[in-house]
Protein backbone atom coordinates (compact mmCIF):
# COMPACT_ATOMS: atom_id res chain seq x y z
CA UNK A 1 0.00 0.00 0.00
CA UNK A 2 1.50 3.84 -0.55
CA UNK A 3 2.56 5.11 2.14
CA UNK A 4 3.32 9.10 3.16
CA UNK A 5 5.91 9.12 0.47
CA UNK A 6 4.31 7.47 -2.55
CA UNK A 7 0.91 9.75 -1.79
CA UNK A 8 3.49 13.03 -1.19
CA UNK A 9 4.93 12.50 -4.40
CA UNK A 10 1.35 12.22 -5.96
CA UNK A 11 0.80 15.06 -4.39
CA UNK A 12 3.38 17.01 -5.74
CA UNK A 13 2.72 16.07 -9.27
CA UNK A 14 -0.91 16.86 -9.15
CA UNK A 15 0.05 20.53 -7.56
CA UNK A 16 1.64 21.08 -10.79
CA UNK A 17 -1.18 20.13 -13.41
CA UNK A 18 -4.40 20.60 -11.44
CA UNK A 19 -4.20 24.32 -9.25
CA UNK A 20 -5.64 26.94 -10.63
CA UNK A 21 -7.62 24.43 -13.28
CA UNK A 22 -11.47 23.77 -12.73
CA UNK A 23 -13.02 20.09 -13.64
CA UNK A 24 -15.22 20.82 -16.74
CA UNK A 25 -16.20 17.28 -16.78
CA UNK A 26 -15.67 13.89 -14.70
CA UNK A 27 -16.51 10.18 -15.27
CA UNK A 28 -16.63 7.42 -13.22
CA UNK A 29 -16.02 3.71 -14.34
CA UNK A 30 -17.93 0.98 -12.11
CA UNK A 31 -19.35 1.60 -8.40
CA UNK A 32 -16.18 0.72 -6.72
CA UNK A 33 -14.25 3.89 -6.98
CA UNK A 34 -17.25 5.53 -5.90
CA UNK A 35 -18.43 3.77 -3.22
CA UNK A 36 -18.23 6.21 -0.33
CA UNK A 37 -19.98 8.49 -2.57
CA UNK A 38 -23.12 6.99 -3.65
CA UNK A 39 -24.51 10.93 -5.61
CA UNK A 40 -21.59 9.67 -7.76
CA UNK A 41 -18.86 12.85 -8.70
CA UNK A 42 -20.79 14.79 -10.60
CA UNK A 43 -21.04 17.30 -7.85
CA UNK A 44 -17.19 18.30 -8.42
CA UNK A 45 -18.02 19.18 -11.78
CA UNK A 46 -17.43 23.12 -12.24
CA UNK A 47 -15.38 23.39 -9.20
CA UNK A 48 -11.76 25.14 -9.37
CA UNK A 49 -9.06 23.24 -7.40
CA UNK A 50 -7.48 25.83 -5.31
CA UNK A 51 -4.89 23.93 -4.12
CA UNK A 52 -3.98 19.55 -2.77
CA UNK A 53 -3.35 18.52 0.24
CA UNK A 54 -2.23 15.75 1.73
CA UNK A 55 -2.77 13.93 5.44
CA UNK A 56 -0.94 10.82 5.94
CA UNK A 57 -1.81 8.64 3.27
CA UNK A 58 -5.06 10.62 2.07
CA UNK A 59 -4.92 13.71 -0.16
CA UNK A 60 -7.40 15.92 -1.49
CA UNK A 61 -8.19 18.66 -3.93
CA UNK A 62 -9.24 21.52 -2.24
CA UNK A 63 -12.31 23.29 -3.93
CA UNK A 64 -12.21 26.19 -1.71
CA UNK A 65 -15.85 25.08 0.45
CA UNK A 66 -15.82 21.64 -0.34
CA UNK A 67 -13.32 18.99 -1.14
CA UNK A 68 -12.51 15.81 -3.10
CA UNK A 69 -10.56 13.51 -1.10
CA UNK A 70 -8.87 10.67 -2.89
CA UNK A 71 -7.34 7.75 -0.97
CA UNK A 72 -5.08 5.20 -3.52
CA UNK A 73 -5.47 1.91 -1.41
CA UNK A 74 -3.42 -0.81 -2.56
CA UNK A 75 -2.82 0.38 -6.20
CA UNK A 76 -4.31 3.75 -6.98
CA UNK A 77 -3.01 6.43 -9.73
CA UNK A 78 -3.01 9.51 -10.80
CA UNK A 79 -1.98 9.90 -14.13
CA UNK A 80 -1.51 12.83 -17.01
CA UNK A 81 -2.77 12.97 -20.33
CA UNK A 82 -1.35 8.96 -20.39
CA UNK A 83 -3.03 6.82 -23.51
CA UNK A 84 -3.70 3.31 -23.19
CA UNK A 85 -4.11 3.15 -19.61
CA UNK A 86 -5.65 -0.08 -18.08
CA UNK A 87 -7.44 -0.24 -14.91
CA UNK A 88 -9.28 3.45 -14.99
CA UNK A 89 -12.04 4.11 -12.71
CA UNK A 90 -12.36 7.65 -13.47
CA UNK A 91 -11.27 10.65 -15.69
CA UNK A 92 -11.13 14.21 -15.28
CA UNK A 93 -11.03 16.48 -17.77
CA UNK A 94 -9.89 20.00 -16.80
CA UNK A 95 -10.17 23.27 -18.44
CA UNK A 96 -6.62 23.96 -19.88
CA UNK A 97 -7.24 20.56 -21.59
CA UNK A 98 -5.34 18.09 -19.60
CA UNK A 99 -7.10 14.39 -18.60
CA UNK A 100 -6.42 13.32 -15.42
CA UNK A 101 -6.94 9.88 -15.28
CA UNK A 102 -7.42 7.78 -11.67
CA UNK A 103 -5.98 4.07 -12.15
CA UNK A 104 -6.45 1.30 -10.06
CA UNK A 105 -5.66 -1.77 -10.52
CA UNK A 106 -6.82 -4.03 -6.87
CA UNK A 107 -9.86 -1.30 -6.58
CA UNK A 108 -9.71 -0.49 -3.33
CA UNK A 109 -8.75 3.04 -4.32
CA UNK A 110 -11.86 5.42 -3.72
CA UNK A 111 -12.74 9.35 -4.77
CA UNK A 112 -15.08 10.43 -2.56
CA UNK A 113 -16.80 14.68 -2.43
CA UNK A 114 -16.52 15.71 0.96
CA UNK A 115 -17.73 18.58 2.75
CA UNK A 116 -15.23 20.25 5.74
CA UNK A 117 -15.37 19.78 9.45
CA UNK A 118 -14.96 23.15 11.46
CA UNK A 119 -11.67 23.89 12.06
CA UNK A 120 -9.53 22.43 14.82
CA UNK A 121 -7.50 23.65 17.58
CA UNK A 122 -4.81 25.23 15.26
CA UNK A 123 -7.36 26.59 12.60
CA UNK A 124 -6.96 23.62 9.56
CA UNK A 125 -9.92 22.25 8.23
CA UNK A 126 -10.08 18.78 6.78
CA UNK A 127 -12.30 16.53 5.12
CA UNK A 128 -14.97 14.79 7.72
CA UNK A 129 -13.10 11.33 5.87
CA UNK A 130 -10.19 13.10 6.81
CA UNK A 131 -10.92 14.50 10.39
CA UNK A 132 -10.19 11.49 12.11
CA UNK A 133 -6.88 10.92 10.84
CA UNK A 134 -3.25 12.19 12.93
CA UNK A 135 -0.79 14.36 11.80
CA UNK A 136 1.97 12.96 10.53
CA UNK A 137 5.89 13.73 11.18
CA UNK A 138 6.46 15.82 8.45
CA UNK A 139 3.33 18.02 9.40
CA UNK A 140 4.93 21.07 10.50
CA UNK A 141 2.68 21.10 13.09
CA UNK A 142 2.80 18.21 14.96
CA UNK A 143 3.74 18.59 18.46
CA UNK A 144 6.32 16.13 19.28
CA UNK A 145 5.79 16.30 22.99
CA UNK A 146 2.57 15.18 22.78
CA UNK A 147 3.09 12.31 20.84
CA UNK A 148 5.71 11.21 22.32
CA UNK A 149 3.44 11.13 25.40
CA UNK A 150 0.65 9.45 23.63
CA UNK A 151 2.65 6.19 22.46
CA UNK A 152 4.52 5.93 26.12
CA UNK A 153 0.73 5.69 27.07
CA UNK A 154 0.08 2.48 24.53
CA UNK A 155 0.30 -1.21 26.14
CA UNK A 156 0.65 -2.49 22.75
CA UNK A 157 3.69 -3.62 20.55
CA UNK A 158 5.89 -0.29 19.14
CA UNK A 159 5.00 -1.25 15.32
CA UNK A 160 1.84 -1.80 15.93
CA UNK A 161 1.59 2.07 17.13
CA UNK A 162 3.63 3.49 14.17
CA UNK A 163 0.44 1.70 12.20
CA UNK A 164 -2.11 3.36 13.81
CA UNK A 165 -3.08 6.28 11.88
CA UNK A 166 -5.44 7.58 14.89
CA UNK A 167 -1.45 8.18 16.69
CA UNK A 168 0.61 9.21 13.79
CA UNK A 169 -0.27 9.38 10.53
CA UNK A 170 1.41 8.37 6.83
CA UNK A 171 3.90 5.37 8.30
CA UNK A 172 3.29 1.47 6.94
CA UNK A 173 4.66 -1.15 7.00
CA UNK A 174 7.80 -0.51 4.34
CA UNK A 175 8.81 2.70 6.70
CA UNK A 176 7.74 1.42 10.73
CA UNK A 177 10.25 -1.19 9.67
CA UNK A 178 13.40 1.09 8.41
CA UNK A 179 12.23 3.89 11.07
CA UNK A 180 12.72 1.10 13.85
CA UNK A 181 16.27 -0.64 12.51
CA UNK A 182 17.56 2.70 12.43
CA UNK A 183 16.95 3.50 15.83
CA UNK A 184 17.39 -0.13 17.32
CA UNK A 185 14.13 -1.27 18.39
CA UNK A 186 12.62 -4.38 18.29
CA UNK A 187 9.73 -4.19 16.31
CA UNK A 188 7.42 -6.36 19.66
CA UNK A 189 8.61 -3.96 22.60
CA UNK A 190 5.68 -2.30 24.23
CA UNK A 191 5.46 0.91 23.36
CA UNK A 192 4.76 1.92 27.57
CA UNK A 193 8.20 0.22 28.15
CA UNK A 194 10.42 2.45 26.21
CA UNK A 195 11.73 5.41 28.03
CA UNK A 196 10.93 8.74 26.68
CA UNK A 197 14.01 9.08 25.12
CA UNK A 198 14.16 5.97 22.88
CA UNK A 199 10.65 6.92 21.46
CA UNK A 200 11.57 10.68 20.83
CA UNK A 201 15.08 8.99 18.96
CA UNK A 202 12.06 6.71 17.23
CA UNK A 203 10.58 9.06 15.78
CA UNK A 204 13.45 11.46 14.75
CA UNK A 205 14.79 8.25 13.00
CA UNK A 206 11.00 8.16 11.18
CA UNK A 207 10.97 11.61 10.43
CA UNK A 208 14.08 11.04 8.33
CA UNK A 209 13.48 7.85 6.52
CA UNK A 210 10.20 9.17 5.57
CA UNK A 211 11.69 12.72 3.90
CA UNK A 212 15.09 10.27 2.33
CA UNK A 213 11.88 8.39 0.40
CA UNK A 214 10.24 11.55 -0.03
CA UNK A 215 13.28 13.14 -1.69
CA UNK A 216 13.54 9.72 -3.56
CA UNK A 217 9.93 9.66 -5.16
CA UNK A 218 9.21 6.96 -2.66
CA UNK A 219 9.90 3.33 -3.21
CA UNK A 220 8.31 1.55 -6.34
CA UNK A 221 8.77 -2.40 -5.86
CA UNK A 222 6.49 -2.66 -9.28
CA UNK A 223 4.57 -0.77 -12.23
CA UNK A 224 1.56 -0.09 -9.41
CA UNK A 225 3.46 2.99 -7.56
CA UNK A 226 4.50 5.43 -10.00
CA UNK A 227 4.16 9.06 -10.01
CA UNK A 228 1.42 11.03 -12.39
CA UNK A 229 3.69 11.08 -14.88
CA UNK A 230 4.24 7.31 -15.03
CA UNK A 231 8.23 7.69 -12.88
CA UNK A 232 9.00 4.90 -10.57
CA UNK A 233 10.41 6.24 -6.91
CA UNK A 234 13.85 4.93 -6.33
CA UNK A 235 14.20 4.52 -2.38
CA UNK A 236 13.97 0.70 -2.66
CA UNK A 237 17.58 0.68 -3.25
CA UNK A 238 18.29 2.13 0.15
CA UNK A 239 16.05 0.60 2.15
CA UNK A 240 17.96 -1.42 5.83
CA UNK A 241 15.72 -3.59 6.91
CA UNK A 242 12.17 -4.05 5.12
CA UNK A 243 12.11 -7.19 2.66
CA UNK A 244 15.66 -7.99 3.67
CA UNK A 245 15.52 -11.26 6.29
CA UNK A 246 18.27 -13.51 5.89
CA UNK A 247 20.39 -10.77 4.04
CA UNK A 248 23.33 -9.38 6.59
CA UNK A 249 22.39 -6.28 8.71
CA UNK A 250 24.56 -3.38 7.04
CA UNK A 251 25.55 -1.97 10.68
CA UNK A 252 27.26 -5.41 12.66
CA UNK A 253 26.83 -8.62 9.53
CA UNK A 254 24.14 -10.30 11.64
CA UNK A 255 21.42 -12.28 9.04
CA UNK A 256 18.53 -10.41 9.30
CA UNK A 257 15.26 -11.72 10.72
CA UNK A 258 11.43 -11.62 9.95
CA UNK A 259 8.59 -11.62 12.36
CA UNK A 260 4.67 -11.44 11.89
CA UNK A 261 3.84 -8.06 14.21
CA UNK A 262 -0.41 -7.58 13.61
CA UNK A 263 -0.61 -9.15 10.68
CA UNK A 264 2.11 -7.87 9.28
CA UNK A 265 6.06 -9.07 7.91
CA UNK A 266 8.34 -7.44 10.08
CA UNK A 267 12.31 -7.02 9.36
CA UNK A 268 14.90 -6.24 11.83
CA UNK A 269 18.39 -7.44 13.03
CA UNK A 270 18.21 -9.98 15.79
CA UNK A 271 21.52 -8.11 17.83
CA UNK A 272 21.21 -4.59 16.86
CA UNK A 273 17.43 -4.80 17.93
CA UNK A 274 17.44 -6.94 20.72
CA UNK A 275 14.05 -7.29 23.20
């Protein structure tokens, strides 16, 4: 599934072909893309996109008093003016000319128009699909401190709390994993058993990892998480620990080791990560 980087670097690309361009027309392909939004898209349909944003792994086009958030699930797209596209479930067509096309191969992808919640504490206004969902560590915003409190307060396994996008927002599986090798956790320690210290180091290691694969385009294991303008992200080729078990740890040599935290694979050195 994209995670913060993939959807950042969507985000990016759409900033450049969509602001300042209203949706003349839109079409949907099939209920699934549309689910959430059973009046269909039609609503969007003369609206202006003033600017996209982006909260964890959700963005949205911003339509000034109403929204259209997009969310890619395991294989969603946006692509430009791209022919011979498989797998679209909708198309926009925008008034400088340009097709934006949404692609999505697994459908579980969704577009959804979306009305804002009243602003919170610090005056932003998201989505209502959007409200419920934390900052993130590259959110400007976020106050460390309180974080840092709120996961010292979980009695549940570390990686399962970078997953939980009700704590912090934009991390999966790819990142929890390279965000906890580089700062020498075991990916099963309690979260309420770390000392303060080791979870702010946590998440300083996370807030890195996440802008290396932002400044990388993200990390692209196959043609299903590529940029609008059909690039491949390239942070694959440094990632530490994800996808690696059995391969030597590139700090101390040890064969790394794989794990099953909540469902999930999870990579890490056996000695530089010990319980």
């Amino acid at each position: 599934m994209p995670e913060l980087p993939e959807v950042e670097s969507v985000r990016r690309g759409l900033v450049d072909h969509v602001v300042g361009r209203r949706i003349d027309a839109v079409e949907a392909f099939g209920d699934r893309v549309v689910r959430y939004a059973p009046q269909g898209l039609e609503s969007i349909t003369g609206s202006s996109v003033h600017q996209v944003f982006r909260r964890g792994k959700y963005l949205w086009f911003d339509f000034g008093d109403s929204a259209l958030v997009a969310h890619l699930g395991m294989s969603g797209q946006f692509r430009v003016n791209s022919t011979g596209l498989k797998h679209v479930r909708a198309r926009f067509y925008l008034s400088d000319g340009c097709e934006l096309a949404f692609v999505d191969q697994r459908t579980f992808g969704h577009l959804t128009p979306n009305a804002y919640v009243q602003p919170d504490a610090a005056g932003e206004r998201l989505p209502a699909m959007v409200a419920h969902i934390a900052r993130d560590l590259v959110d400007p915003r976020l106050d460390l401190t309180e974080l840092v409190e709120r996961t010292a307060a979980k009695h549940s396994q570390i990686k399962r709390v970078l997953l939980d996008q009700s704590v912090v927002s934009g991390i999966g599986n790819i990142y929890a994993d390279e965000a906890l090798f580089q700062a020498s956790i075991h990916p099963e320690v309690i979260a309420a058993d770390l000392p303060s210290a080791a979870i702010v180091k946590l998440y300083r290691c996370a807030t890195d990892v996440l802008n290396r694969a932002i400044a990388a385009g993200g990390t692209s294991f196959d043609s299903l998480y590529v940029n609008v303008n059909g690039e491949s992200g390239y942070f694959d080729r440094s990632l530490e620990a994800y996808g690696r078990a059995g391969r030597p740890c590139t700090r101390c040599g040890t064969a790394l080791a794989r794990t099953v935290v909540g469902g999930r694979s999870s990579h890490f050195c056996p000695k530089c990560q010990r319980r």
